[in-house]
PDB file of N, CA and C in Angstrom:
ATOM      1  N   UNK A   1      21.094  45.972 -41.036  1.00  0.00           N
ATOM      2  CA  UNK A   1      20.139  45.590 -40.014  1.00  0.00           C
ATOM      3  C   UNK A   1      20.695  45.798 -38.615  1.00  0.00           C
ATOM      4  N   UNK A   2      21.921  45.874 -38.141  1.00  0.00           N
ATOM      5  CA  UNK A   2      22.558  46.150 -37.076  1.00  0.00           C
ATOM      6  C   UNK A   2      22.503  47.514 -37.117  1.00  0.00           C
ATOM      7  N   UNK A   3      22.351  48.062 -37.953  1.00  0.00           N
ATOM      8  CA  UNK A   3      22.563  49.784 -37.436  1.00  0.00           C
ATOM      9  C   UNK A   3      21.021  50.430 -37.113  1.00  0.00           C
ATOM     10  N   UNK A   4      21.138  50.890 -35.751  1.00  0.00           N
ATOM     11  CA  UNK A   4      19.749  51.210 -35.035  1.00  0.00           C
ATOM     12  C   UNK A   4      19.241  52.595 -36.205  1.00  0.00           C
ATOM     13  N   UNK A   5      19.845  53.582 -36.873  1.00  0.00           N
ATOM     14  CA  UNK A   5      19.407  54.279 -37.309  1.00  0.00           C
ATOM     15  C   UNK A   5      18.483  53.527 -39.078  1.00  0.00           C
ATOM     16  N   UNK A   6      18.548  52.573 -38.986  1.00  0.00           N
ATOM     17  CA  UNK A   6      17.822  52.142 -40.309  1.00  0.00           C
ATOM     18  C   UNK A   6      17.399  50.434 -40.162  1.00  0.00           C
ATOM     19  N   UNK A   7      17.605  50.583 -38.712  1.00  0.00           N
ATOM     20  CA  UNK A   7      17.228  48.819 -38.537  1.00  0.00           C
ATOM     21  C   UNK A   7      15.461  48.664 -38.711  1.00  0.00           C
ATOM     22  N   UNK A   8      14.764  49.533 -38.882  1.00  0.00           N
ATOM     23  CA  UNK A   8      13.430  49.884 -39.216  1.00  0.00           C
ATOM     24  C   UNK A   8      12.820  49.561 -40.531  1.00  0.00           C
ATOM     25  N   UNK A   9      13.898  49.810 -41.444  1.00  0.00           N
ATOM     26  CA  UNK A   9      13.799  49.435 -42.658  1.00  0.00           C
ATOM     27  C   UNK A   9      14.354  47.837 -43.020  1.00  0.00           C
ATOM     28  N   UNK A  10      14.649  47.226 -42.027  1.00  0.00           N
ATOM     29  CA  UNK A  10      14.846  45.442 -42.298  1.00  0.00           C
ATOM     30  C   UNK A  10      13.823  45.110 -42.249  1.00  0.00           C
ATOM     31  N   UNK A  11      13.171  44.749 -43.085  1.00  0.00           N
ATOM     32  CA  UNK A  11      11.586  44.560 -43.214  1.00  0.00           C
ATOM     33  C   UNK A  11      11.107  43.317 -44.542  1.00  0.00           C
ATOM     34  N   UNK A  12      11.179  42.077 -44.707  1.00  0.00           N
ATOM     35  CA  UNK A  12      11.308  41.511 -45.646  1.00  0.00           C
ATOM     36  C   UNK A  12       9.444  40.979 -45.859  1.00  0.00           C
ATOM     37  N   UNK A  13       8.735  41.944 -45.269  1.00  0.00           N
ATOM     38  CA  UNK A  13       7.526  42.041 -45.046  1.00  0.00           C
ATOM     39  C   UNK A  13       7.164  43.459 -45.813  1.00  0.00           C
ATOM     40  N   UNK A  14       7.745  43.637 -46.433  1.00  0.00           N
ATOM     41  CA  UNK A  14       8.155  45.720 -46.976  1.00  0.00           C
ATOM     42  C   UNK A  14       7.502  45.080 -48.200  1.00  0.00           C
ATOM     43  N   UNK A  15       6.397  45.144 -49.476  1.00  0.00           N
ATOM     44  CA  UNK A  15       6.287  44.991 -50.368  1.00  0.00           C
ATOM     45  C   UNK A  15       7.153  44.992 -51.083  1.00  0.00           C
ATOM     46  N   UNK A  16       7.656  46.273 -51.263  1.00  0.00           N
ATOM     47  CA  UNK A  16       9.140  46.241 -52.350  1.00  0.00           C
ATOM     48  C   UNK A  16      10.095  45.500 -52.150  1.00  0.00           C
ATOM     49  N   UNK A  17      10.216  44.522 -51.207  1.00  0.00           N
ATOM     50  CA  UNK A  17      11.371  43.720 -51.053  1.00  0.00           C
ATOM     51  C   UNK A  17      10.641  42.502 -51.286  1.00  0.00           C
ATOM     52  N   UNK A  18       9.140  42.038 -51.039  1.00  0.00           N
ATOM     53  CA  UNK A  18       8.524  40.719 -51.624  1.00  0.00           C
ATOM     54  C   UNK A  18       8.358  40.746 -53.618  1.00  0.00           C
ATOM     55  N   UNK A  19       8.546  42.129 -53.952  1.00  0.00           N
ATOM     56  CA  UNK A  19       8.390  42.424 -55.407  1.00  0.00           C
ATOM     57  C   UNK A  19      10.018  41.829 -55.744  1.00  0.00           C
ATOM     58  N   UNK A  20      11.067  42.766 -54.950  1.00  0.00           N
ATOM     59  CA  UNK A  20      12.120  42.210 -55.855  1.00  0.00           C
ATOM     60  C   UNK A  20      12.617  41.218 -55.434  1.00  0.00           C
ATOM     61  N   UNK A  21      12.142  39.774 -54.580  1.00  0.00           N
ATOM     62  CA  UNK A  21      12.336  38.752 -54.160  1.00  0.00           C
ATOM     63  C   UNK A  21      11.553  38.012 -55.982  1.00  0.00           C
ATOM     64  N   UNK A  22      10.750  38.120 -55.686  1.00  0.00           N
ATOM     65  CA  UNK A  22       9.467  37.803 -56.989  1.00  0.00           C
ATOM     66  C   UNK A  22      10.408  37.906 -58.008  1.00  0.00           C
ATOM     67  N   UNK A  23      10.986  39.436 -58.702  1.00  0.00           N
ATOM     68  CA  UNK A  23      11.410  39.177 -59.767  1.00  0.00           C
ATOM     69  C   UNK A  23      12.873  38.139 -59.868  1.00  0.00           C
ATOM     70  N   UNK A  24      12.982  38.511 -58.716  1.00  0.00           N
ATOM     71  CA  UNK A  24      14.413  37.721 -58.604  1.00  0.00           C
ATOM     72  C   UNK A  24      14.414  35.903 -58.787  1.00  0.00           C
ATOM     73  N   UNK A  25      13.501  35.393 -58.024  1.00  0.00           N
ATOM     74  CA  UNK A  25      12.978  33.936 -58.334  1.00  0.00           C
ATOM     75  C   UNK A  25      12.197  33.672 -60.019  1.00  0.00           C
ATOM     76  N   UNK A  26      11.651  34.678 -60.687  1.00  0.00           N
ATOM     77  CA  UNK A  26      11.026  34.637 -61.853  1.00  0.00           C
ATOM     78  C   UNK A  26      12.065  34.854 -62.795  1.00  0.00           C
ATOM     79  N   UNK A  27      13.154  35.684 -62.370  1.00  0.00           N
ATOM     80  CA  UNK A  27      14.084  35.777 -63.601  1.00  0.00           C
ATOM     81  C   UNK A  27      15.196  34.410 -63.514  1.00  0.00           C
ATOM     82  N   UNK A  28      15.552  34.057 -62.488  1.00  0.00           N
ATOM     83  CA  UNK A  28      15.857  32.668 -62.430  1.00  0.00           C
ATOM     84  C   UNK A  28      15.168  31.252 -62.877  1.00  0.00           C
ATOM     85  N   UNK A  29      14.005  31.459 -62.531  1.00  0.00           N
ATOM     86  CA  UNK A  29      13.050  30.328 -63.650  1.00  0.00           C
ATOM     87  C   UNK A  29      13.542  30.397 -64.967  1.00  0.00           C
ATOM     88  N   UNK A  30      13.522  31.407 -65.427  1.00  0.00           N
ATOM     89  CA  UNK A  30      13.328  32.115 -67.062  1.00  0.00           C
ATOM     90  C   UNK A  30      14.853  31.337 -67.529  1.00  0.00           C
ATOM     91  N   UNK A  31      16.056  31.979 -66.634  1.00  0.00           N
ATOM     92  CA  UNK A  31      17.055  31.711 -66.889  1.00  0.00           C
ATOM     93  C   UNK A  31      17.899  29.912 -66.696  1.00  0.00           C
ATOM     94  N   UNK A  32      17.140  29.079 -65.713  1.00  0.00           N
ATOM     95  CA  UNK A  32      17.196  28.253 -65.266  1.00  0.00           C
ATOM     96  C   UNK A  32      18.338  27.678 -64.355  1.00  0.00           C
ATOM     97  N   UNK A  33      18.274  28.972 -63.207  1.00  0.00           N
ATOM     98  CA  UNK A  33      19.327  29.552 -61.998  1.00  0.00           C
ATOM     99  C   UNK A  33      18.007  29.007 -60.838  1.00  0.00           C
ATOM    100  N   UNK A  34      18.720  28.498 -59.976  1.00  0.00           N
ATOM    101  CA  UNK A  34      17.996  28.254 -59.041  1.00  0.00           C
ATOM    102  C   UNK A  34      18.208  29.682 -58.175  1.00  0.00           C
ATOM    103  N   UNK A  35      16.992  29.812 -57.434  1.00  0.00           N
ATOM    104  CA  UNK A  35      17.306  30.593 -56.272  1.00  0.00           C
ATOM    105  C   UNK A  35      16.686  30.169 -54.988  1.00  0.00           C
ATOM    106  N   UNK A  36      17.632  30.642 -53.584  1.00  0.00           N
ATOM    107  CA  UNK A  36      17.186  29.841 -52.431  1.00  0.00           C
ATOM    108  C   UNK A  36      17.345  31.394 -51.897  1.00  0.00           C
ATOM    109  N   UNK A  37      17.080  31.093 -50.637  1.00  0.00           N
ATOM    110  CA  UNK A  37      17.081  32.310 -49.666  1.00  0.00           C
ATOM    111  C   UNK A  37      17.916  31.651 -47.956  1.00  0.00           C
ATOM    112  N   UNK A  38      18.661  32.433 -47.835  1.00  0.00           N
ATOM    113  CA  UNK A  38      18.961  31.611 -46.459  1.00  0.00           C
ATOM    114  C   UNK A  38      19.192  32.841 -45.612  1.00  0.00           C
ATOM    115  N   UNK A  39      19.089  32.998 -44.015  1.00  0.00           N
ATOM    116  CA  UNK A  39      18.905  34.099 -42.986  1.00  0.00           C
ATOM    117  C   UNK A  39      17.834  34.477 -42.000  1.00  0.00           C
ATOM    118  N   UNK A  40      17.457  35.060 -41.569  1.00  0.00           N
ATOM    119  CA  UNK A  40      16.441  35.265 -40.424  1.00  0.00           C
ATOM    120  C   UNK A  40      15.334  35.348 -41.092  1.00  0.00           C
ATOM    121  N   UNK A  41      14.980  35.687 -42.650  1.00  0.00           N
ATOM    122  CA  UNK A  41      13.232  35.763 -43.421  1.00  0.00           C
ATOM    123  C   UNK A  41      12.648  34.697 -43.150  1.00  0.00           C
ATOM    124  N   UNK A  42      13.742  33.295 -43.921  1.00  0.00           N
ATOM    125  CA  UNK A  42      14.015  32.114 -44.212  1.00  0.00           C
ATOM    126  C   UNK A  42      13.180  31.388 -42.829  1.00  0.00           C
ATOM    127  N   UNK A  43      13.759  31.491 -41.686  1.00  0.00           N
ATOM    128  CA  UNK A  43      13.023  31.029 -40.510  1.00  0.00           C
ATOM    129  C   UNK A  43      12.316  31.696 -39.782  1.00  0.00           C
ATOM    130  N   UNK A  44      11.408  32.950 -40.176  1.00  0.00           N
ATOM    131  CA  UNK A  44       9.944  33.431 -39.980  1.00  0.00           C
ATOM    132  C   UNK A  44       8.966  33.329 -40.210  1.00  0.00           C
ATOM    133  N   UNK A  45       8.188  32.532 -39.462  1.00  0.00           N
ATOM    134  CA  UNK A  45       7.188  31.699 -39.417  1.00  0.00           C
ATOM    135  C   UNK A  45       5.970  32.867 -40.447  1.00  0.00           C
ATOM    136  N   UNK A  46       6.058  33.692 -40.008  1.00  0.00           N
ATOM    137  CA  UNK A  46       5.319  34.930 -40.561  1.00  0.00           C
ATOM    138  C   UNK A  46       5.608  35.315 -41.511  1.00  0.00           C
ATOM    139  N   UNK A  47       7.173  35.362 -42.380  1.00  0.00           N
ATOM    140  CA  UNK A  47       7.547  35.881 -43.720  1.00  0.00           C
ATOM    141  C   UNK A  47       7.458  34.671 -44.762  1.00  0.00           C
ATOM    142  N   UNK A  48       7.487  33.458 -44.318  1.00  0.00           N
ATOM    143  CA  UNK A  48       7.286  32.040 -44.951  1.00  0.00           C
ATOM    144  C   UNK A  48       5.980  32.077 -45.844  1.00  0.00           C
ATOM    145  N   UNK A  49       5.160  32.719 -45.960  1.00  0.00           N
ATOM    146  CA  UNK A  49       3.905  32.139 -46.624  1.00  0.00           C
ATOM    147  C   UNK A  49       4.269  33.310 -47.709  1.00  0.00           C
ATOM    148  N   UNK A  50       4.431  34.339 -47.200  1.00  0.00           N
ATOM    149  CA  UNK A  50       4.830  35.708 -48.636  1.00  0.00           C
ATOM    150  C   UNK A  50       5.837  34.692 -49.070  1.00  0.00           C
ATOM    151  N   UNK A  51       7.228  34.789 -48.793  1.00  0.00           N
ATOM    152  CA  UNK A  51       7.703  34.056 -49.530  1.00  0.00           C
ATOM    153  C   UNK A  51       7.561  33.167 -50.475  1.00  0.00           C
ATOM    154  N   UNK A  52       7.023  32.796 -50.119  1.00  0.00           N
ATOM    155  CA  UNK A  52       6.224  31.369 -50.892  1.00  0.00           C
ATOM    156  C   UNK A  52       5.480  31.652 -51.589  1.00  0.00           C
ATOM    157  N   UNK A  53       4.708  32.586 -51.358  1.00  0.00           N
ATOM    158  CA  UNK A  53       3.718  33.534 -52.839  1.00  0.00           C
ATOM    159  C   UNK A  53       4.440  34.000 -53.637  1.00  0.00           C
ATOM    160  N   UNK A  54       5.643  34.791 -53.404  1.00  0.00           N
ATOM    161  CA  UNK A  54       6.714  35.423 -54.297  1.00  0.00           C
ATOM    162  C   UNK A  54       7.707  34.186 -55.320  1.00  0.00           C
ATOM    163  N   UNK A  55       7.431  33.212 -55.043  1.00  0.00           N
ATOM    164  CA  UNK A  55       7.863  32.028 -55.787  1.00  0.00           C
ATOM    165  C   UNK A  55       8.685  31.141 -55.189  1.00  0.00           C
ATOM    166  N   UNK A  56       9.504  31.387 -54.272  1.00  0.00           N
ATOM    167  CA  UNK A  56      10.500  31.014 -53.650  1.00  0.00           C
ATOM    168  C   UNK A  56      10.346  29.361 -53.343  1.00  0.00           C
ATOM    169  N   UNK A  57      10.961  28.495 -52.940  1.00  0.00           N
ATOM    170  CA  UNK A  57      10.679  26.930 -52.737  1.00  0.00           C
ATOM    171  C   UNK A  57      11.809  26.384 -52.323  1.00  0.00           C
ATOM    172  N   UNK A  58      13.043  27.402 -51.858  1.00  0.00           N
ATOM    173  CA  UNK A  58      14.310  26.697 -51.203  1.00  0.00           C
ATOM    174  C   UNK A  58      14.570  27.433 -50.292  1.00  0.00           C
ATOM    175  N   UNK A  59      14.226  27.416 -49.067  1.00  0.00           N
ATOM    176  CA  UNK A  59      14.874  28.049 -48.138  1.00  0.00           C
ATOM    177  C   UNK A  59      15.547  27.582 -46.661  1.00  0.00           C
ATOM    178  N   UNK A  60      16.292  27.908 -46.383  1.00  0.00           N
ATOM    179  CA  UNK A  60      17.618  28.271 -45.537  1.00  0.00           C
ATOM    180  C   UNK A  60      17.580  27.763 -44.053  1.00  0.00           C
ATOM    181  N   UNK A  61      16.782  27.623 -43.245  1.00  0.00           N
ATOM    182  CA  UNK A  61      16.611  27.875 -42.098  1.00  0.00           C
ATOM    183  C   UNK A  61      17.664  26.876 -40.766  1.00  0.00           C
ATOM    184  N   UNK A  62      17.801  27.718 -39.836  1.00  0.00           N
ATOM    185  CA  UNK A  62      18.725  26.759 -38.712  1.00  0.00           C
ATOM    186  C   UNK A  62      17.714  25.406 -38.409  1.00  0.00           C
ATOM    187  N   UNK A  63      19.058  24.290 -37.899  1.00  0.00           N
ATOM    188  CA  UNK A  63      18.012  23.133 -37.591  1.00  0.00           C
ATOM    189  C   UNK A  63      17.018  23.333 -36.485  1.00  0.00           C
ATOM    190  N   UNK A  64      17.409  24.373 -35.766  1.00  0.00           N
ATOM    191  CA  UNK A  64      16.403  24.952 -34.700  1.00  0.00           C
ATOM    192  C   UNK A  64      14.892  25.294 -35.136  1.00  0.00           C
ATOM    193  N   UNK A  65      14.840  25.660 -36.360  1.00  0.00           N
ATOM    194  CA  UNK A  65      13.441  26.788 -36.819  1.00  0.00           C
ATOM    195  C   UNK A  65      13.198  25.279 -37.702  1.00  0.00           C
ATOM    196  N   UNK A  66      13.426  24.333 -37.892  1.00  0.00           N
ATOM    197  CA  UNK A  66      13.471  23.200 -39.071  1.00  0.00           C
ATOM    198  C   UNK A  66      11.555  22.964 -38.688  1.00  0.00           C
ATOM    199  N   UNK A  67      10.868  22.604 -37.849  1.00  0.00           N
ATOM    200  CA  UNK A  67       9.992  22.102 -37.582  1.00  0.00           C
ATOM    201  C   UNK A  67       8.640  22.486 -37.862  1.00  0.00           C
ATOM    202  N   UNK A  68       9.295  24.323 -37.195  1.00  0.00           N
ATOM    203  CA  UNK A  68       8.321  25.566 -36.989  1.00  0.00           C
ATOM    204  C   UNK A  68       8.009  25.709 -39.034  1.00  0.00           C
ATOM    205  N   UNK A  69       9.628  25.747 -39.299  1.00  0.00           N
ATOM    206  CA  UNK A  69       9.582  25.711 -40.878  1.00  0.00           C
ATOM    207  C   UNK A  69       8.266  25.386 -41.991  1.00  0.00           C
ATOM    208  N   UNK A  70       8.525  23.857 -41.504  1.00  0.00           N
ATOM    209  CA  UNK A  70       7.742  23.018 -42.055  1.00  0.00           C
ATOM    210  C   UNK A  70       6.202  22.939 -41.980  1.00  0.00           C
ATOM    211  N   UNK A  71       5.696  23.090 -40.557  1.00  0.00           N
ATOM    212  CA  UNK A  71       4.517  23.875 -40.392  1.00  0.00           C
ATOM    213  C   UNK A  71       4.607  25.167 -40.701  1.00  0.00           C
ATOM    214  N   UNK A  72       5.066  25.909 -41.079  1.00  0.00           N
ATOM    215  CA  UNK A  72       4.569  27.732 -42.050  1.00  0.00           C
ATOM    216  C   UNK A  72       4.611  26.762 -43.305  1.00  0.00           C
ATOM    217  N   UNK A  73       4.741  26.316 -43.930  1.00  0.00           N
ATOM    218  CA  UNK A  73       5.016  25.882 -45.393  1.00  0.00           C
ATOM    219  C   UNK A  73       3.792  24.421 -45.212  1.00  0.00           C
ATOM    220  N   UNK A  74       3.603  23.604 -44.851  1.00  0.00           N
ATOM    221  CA  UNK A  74       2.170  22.726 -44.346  1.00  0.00           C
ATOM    222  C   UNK A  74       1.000  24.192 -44.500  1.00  0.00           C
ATOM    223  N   UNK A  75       1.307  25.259 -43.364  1.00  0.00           N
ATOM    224  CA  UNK A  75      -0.113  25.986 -43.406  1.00  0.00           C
ATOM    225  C   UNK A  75      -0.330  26.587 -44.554  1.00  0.00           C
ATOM    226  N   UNK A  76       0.376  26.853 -45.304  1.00  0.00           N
ATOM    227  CA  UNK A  76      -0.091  28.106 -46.802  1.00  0.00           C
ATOM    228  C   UNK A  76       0.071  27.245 -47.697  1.00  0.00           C
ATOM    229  N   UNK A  77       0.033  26.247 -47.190  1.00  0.00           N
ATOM    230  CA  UNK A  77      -0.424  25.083 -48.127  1.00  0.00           C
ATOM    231  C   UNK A  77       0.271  24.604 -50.127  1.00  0.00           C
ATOM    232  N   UNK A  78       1.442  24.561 -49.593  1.00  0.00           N
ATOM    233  CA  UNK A  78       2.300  24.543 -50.874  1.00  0.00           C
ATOM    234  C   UNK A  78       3.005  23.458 -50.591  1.00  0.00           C
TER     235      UNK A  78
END
């Protein structure tokens, strides 16, 4: 994500990265592995509700984004 020639492709809004988020939280159910997510997705007010469709239910965020958090996760209603 630091390198300007492919920082285009940091995209956790990219389908294929909400698919293998998905399998990744579903094969952990199966297996009974928790999975969390922690990093800049984690406290995007905007990537929070995919997330959360993709299965996800532990995530990461600075105490800064803690609030904003909680309202994305209040609005998509989970």
């Amino acid at each position: 994500r630091d390198n300007a020639a492919v920082a285009h492709l940091n995209s956790v809004h990219h389908p294929a990265v909400l698919r293998l988020i998905a399998a990744v939280v579903a094969f952990g159910r199966d297996k009974g592995i928790p999975v969390s997510l922690c990093g800049d997705a984690g406290g995007d007010p905007a990537a929070i509700p995919a997330l959360l469709e993709a299965g996800l239910r532990d995530l990461s965020v600075a105490p800064a984004q803690l609030a904003m958090a909680k309202a994305a996760i209040a609005e998509a209603g989970v």
